[in-house]
N, C-alpha and C. Protein backbone atom coordinates (compact mmCIF):
# COMPACT_ATOMS: atom_id res chain seq x y z
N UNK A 1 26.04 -166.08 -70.87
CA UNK A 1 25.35 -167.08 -70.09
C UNK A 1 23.95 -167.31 -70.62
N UNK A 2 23.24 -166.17 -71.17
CA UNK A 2 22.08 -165.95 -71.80
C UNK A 2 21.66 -167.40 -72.76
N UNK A 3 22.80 -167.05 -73.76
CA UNK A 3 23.09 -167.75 -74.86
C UNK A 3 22.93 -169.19 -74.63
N UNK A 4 24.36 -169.43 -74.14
CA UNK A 4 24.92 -170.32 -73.41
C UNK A 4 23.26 -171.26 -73.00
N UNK A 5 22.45 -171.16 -71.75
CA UNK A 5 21.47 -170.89 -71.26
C UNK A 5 20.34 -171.65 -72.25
N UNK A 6 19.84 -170.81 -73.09
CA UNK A 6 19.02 -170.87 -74.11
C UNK A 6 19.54 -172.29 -75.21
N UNK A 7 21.19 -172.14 -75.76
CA UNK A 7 20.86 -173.38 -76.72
C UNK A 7 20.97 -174.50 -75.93
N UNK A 8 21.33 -174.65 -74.63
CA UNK A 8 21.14 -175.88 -73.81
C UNK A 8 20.17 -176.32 -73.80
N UNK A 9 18.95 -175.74 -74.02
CA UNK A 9 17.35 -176.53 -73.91
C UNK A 9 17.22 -177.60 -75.06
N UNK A 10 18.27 -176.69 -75.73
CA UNK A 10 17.47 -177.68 -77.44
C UNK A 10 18.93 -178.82 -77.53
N UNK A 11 19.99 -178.64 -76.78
CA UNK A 11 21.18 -179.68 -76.89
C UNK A 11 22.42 -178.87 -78.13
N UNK A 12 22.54 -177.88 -77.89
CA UNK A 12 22.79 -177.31 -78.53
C UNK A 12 24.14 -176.17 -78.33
N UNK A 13 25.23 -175.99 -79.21
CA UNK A 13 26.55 -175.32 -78.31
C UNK A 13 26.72 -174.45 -79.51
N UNK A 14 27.68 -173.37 -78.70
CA UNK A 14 28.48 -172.72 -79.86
C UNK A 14 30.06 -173.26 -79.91
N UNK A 15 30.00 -173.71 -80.81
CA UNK A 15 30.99 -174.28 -81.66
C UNK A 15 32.63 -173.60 -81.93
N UNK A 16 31.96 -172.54 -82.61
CA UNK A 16 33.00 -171.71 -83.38
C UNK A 16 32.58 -170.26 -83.28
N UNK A 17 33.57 -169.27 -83.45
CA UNK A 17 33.22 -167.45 -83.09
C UNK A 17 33.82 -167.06 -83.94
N UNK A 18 33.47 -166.10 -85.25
CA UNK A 18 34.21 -165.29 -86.07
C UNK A 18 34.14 -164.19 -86.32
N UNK A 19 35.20 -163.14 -86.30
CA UNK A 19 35.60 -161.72 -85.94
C UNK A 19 35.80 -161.04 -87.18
N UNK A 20 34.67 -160.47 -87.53
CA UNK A 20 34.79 -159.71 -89.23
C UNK A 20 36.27 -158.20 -88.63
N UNK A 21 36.89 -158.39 -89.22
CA UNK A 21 37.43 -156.51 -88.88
C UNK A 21 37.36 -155.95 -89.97
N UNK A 22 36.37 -155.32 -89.68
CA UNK A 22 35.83 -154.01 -90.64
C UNK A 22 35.87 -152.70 -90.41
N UNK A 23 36.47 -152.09 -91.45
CA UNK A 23 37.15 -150.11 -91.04
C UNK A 23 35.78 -149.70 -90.74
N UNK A 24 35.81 -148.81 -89.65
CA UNK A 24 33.93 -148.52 -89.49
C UNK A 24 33.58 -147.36 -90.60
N UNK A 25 34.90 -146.93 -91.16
CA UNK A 25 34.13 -146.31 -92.56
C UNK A 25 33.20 -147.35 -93.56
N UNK A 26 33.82 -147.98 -94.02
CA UNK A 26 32.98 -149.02 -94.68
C UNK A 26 31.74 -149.69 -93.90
N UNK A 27 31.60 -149.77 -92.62
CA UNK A 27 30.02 -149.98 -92.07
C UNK A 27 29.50 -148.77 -91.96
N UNK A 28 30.03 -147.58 -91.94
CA UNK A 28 28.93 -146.62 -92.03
C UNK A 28 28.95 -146.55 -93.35
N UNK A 29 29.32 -146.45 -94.50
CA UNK A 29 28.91 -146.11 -95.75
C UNK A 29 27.55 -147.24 -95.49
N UNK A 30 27.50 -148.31 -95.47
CA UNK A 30 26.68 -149.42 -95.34
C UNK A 30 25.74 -149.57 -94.83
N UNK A 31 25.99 -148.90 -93.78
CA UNK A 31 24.84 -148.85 -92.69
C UNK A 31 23.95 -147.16 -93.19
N UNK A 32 24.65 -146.20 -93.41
CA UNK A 32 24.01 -144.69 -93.65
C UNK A 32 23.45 -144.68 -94.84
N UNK A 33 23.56 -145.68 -95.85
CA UNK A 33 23.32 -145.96 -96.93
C UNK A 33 21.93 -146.71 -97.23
N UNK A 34 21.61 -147.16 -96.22
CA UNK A 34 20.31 -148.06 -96.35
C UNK A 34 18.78 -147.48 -95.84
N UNK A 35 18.26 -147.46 -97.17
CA UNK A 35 16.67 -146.99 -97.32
C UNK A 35 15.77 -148.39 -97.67
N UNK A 36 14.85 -148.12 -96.83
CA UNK A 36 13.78 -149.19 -96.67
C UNK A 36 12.09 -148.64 -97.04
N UNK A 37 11.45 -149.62 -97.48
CA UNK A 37 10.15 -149.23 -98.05
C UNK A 37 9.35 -150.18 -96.49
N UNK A 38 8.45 -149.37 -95.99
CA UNK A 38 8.03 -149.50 -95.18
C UNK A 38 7.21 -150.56 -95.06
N UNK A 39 6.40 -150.76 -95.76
CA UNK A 39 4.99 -152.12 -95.95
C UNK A 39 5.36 -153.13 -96.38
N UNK A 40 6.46 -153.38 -96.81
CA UNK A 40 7.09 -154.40 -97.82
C UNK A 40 8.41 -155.17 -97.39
N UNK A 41 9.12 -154.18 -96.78
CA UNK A 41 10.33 -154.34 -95.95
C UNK A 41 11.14 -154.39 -97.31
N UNK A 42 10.98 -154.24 -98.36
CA UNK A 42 12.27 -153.88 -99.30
C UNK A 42 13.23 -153.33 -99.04
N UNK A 43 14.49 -153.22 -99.33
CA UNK A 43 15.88 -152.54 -98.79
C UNK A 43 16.61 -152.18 -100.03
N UNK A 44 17.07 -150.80 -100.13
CA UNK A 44 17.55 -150.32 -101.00
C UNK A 44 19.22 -150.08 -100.58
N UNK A 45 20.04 -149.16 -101.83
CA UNK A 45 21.17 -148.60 -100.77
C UNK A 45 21.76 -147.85 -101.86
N UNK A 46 21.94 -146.46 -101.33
CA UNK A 46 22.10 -145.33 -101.90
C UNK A 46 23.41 -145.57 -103.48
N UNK A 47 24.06 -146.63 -102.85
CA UNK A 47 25.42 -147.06 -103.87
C UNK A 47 25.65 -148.24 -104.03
N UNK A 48 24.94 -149.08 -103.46
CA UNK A 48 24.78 -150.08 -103.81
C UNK A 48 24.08 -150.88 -104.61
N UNK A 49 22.61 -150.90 -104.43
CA UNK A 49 21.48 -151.05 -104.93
C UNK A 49 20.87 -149.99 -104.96
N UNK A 50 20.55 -148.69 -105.66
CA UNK A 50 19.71 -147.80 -105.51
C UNK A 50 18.46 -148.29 -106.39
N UNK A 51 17.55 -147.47 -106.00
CA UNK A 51 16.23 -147.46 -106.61
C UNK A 51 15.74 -147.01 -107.69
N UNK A 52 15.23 -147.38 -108.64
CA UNK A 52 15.53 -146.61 -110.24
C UNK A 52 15.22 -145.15 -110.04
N UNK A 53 14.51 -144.81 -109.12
CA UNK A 53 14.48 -143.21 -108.94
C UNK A 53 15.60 -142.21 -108.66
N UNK A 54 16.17 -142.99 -108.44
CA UNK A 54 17.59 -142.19 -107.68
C UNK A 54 18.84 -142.45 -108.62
N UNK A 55 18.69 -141.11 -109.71
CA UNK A 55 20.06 -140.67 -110.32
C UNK A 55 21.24 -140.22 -109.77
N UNK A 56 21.46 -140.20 -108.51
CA UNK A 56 22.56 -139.42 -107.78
C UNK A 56 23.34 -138.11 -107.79
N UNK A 57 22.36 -137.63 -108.56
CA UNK A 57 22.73 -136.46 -109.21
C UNK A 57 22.35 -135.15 -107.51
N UNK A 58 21.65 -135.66 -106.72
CA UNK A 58 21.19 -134.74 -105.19
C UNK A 58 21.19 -135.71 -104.51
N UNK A 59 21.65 -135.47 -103.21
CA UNK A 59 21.17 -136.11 -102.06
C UNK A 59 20.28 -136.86 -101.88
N UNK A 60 20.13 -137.96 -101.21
CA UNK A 60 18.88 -138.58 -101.20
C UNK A 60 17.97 -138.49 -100.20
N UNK A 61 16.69 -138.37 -100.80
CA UNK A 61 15.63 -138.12 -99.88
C UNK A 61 14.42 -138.81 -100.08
N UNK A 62 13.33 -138.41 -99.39
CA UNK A 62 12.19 -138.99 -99.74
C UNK A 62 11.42 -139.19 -100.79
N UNK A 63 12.09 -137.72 -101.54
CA UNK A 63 11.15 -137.47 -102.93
C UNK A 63 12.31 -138.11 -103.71
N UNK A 64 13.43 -138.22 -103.85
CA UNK A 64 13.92 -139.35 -105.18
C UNK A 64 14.33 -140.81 -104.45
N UNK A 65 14.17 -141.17 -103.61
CA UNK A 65 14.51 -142.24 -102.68
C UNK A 65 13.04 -143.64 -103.08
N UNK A 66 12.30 -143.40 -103.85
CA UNK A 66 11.45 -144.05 -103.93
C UNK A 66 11.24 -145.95 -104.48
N UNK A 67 10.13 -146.48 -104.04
CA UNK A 67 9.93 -147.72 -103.92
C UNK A 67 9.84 -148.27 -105.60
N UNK A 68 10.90 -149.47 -106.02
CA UNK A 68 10.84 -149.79 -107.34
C UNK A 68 9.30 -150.06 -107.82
N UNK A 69 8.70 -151.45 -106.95
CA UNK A 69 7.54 -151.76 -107.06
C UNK A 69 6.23 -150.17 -107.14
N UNK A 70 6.02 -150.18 -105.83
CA UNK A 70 4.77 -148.93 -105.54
C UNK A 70 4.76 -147.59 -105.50
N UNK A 71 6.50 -147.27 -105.91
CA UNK A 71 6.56 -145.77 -106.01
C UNK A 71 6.54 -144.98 -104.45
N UNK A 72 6.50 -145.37 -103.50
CA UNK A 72 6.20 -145.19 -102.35
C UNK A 72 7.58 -144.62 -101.70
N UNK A 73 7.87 -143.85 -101.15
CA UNK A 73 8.66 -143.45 -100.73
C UNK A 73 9.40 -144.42 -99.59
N UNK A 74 10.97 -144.24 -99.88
CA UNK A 74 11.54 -144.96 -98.65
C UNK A 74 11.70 -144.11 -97.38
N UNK A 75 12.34 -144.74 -96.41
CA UNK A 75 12.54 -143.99 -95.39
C UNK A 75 13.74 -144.80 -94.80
N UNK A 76 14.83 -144.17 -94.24
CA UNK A 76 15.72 -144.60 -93.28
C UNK A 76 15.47 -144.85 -91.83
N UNK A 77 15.66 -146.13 -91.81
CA UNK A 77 15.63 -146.61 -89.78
C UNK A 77 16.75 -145.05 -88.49
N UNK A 78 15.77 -145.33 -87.57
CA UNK A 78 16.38 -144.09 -86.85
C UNK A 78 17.80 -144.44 -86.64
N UNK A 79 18.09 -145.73 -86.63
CA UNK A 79 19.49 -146.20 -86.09
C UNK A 79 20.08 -146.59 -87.10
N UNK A 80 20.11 -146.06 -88.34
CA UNK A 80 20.82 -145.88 -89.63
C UNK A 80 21.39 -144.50 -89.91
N UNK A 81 21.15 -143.81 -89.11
CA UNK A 81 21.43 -142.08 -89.73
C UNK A 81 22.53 -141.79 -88.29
């Protein structure tokens, strides 16, 4: 109703609704996978896009998890882990 609600001001509908089905293994690889540089909002991902610091050779962390540009360490969102 929220929705609904809100695009009525501007004349505005939802149209169409589409239903990704995705194994939630593959959104958590996706989602547990994503390191972010804090000041910049850059987004990395452990297997996807990693960061030239990160050989995969250990776990990833703060100390090889680092920012391409500033060297700066990434960090994972609390609601990523």
């Amino acid at each position: 109703k929220a929705l609904d609600e809100m695009l009525g001001k501007t004349g505005e509908k939802v149209n169409r609704v589409l239903e990704f089905a995705v194994p939630d293994e593959v959104l958590e690889e996706r989602i547990c996978g994503r390191w972010m540089h804090k000041s910049s909002g850059r987004s990395y991902h452990v297997k996807f896009k990693p960061p030239r610091s990160y050989d995969g050779s250990a776990a990833p962390s703060a100390s090889n998890m680092l920012d391409d540009e500033t060297g700066e360490a990434l960090y994972q969102r609390g609601d990523d882990t």
